[in-house]
Protein backbone atom coordinates (compact mmCIF):
# COMPACT_ATOMS: atom_id res chain seq x y z
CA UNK A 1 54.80 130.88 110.88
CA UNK A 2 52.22 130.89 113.18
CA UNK A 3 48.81 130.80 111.39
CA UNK A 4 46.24 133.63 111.20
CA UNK A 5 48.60 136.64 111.53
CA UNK A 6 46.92 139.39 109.99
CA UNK A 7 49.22 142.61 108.96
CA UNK A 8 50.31 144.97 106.53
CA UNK A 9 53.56 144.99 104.75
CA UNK A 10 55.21 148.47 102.50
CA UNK A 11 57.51 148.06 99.81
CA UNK A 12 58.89 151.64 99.39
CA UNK A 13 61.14 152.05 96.40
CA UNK A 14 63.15 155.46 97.11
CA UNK A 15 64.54 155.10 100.49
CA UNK A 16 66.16 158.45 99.97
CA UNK A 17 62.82 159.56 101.26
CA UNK A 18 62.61 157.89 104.84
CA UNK A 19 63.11 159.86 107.63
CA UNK A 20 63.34 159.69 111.17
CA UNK A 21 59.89 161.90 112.52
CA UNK A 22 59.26 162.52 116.44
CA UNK A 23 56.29 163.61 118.77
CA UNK A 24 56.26 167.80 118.67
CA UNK A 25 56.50 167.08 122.55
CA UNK A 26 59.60 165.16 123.06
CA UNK A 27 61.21 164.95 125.94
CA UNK A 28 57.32 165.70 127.60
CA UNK A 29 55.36 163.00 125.92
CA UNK A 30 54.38 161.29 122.84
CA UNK A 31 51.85 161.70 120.26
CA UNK A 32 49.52 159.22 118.35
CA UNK A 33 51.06 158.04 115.13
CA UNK A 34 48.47 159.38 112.74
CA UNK A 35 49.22 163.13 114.84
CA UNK A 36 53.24 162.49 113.93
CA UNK A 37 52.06 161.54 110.03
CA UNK A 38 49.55 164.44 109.83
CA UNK A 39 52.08 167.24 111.12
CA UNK A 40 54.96 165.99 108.72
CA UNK A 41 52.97 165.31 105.98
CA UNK A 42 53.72 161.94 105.32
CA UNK A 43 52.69 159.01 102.76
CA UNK A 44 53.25 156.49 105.20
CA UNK A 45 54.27 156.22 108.50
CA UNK A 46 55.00 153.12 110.79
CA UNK A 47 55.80 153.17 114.58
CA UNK A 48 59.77 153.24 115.57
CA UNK A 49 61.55 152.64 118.32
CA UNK A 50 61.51 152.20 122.29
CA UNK A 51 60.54 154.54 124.68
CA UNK A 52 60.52 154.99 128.52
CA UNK A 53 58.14 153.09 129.86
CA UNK A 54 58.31 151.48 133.02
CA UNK A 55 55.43 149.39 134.32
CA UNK A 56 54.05 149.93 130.45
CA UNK A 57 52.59 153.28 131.97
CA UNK A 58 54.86 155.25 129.37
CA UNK A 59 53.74 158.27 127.68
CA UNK A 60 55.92 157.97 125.26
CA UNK A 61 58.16 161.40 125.96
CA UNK A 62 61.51 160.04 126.55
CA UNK A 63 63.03 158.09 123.38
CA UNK A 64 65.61 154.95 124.38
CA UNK A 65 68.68 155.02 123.29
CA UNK A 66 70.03 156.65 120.28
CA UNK A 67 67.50 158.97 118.12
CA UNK A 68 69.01 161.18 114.99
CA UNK A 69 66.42 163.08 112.52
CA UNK A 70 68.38 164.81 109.53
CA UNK A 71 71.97 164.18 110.94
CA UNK A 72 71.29 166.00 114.41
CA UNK A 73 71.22 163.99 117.99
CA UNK A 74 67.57 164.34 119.35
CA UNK A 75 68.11 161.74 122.10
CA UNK A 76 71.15 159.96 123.67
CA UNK A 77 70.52 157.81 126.80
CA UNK A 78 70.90 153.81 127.54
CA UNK A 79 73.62 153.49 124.58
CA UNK A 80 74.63 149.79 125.13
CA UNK A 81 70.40 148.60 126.28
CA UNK A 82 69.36 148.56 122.49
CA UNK A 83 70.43 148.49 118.66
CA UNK A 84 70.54 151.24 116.53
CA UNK A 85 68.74 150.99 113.75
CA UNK A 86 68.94 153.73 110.54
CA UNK A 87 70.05 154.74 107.22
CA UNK A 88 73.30 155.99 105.90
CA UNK A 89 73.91 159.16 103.65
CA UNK A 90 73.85 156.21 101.20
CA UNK A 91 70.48 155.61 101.84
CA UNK A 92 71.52 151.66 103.34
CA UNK A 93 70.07 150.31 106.33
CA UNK A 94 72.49 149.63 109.23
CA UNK A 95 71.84 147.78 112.07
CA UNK A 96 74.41 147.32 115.64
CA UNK A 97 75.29 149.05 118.73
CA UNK A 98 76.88 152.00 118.08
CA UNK A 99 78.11 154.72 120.27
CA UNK A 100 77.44 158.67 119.03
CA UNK A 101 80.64 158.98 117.70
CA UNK A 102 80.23 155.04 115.65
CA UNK A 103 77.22 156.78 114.41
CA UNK A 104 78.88 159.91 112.92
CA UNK A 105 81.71 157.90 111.32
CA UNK A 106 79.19 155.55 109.58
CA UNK A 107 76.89 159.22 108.23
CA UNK A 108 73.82 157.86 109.95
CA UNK A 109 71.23 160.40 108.74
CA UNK A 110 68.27 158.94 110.87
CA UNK A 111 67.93 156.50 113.30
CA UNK A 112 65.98 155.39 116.35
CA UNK A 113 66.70 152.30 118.70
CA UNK A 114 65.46 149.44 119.34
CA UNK A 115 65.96 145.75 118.16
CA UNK A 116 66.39 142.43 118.00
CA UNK A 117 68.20 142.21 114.82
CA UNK A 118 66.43 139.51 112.92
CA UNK A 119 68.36 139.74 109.62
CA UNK A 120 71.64 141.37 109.07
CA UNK A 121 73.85 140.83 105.71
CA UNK A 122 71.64 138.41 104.83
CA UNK A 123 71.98 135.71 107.34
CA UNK A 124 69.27 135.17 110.06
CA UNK A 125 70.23 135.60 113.73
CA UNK A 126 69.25 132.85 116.36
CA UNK A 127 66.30 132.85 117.63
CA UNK A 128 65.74 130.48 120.33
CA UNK A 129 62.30 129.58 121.16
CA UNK A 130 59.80 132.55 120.75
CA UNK A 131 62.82 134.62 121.64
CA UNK A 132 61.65 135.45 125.09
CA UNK A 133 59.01 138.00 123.81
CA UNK A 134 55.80 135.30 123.08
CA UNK A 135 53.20 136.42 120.76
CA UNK A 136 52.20 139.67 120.52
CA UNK A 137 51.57 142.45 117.77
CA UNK A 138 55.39 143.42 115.81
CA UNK A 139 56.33 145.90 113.94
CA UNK A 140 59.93 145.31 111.66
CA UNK A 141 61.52 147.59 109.14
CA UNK A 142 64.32 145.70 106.62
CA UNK A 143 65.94 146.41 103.04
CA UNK A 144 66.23 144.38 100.02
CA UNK A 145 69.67 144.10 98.15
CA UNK A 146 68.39 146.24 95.41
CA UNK A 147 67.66 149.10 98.00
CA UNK A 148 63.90 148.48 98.61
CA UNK A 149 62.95 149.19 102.16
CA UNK A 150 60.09 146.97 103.43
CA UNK A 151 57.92 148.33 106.46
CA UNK A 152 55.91 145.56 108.54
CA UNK A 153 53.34 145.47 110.68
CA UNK A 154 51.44 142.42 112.35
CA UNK A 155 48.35 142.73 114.68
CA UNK A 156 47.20 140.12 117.25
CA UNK A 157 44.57 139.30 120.08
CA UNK A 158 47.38 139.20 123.17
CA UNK A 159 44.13 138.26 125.67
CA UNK A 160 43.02 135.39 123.19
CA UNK A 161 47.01 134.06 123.27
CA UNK A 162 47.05 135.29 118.93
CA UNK A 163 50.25 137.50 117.45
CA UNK A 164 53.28 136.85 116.03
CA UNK A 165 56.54 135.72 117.43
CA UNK A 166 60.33 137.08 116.40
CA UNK A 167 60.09 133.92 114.08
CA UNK A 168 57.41 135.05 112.56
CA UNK A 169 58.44 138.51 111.48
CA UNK A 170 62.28 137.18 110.82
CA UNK A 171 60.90 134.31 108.44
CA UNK A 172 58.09 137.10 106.77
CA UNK A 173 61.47 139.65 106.09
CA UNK A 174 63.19 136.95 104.69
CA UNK A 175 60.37 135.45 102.54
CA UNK A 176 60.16 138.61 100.91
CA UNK A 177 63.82 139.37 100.32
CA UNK A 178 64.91 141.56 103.56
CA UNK A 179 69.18 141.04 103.18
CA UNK A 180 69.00 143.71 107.08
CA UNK A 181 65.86 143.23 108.97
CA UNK A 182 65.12 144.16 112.56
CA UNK A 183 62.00 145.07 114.80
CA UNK A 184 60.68 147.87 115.57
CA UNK A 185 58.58 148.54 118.84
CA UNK A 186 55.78 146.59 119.17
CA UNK A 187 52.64 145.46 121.35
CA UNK A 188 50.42 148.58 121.22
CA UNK A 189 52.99 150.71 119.79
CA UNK A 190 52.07 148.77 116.57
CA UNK A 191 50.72 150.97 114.20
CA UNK A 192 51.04 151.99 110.36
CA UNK A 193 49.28 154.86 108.54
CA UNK A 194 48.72 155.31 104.73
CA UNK A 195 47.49 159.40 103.75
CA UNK A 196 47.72 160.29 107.36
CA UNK A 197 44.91 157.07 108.20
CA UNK A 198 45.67 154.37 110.59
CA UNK A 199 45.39 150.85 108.86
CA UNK A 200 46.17 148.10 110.87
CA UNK A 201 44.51 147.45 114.34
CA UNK A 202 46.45 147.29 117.20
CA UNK A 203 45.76 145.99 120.57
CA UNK A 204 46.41 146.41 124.68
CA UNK A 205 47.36 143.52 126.59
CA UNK A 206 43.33 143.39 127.85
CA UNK A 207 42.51 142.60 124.04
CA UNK A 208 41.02 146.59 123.62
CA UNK A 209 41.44 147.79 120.15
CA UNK A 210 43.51 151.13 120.71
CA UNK A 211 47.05 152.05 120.19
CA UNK A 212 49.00 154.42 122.41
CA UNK A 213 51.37 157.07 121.83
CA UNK A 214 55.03 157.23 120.89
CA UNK A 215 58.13 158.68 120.45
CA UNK A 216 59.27 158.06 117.02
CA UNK A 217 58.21 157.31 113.35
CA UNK A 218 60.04 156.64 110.64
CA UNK A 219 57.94 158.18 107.26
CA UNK A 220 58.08 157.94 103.87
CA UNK A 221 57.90 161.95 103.06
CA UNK A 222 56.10 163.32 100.02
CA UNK A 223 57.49 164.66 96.91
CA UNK A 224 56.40 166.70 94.48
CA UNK A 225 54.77 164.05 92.57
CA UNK A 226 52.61 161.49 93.97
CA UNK A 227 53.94 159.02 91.75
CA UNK A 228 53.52 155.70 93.68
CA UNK A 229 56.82 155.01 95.13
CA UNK A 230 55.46 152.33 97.54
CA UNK A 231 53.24 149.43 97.46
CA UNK A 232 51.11 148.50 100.24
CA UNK A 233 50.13 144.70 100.58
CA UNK A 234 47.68 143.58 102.87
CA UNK A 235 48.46 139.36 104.30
């Protein structure tokens, strides 16, 4: 792993409680993660998946690929460009490139898309070189065998050459036990809230401190009881 790599990683015990959240604006434009957390609520919340964004003059409106929120379709375009990336009615990550109908048969409750896979059944996928995307900030999401869900998020300096490669993240999921592990969007997309707050620092190609907005979220809703159903561990 490459040294210095600052980031955050979640360890969220009920996975029952993850959901798919979106910009209020869809289809129009994003909204800053910390606006997505605030209006649903949320214990934590971590940047999802791709978005339209040619140039990287995006807004963040118009979701890639495959998005479902509670069962229902909220975007379908690019099918076969990305993985989709969600949970079952069983509450079990899945991970592939699945059509609409792939994604009904296999009860995906809520899912955005995006990729690579990094993990999947437990064995890594190849990653040759820095896997064509160099170093920049990541975000991943991956489960444990025994259900645990595991949110990550690494910042990095892209105009002083620091971040983290598709190595990196792959060989951080696996250290801590991911069996399905993939990434989410990153660069300045990279962003993770705790109580509605953002806690990690991402960055613009130029080095500014900022992030941007986005499409999708995936949250860890509240219950009734604030009970500590996550962990959040700072590396």
């Amino acid at each position: 792993m490459e040294k210095n790599i600052h980031g955050y990683l979640v360890a969220i015990y009920e996975p029952a409680r993850i959901t798919v959240a979106t910009s209020k604006y869809l289809g129009k434009s994003g909204q800053y993660l910390v606006d997505i957390s605030k209006a649903n609520s949320s214990f934590i919340a971590i940047n999802a998946g791709g978005f339209k964004d040619n140039g990287g003059d995006g807004n963040g409106g118009i979701p890639n690929g495959i998005t479902i929120k509670n069962k229902s379709f909220v975007s379908i375009s690019n099918l076969y460009d990305y993985n989709v990336i969600g949970f079952n009615s069983e509450n079990k990550l899945l991970m592939g490139k699945y059509t609409p109908i792939q994604c009904q048969l296999k009860k995906i409750r809520d899912a955005v898309t995006f990729g690579p896979i990094l993990i999947k059944n437990g064995q890594k996928s190849t990653i040759k070189g820095n896997g064509g995307g160099g170093l920049s900030p990541r975000s991943a999401i991956g489960q444990r065998a025994d259900g645990i869900v595991l949110f990550l998020v690494l910042d990095g300096e892209r105009n002083l050459g620091k971040g983290a490669s598709y190595e990196d993240v792959q060989n951080i999921m696996e250290n801590y036990g991911a069996v399905n592990s993939a990434c989410l969007d990153g660069g300045t997309s990279t962003s993770l809230t705790h109580g509605n707050v953002l806690i990690n620092n991402p960055s613009t190609s130029n080095g500014e401190t900022r992030t941007r907005p986005i499409s999708t979220a995936f949250i860890l809703n509240k219950d009734e009881y604030d009970n500590g159903d996550y962990n959040v561990l700072e590396k």
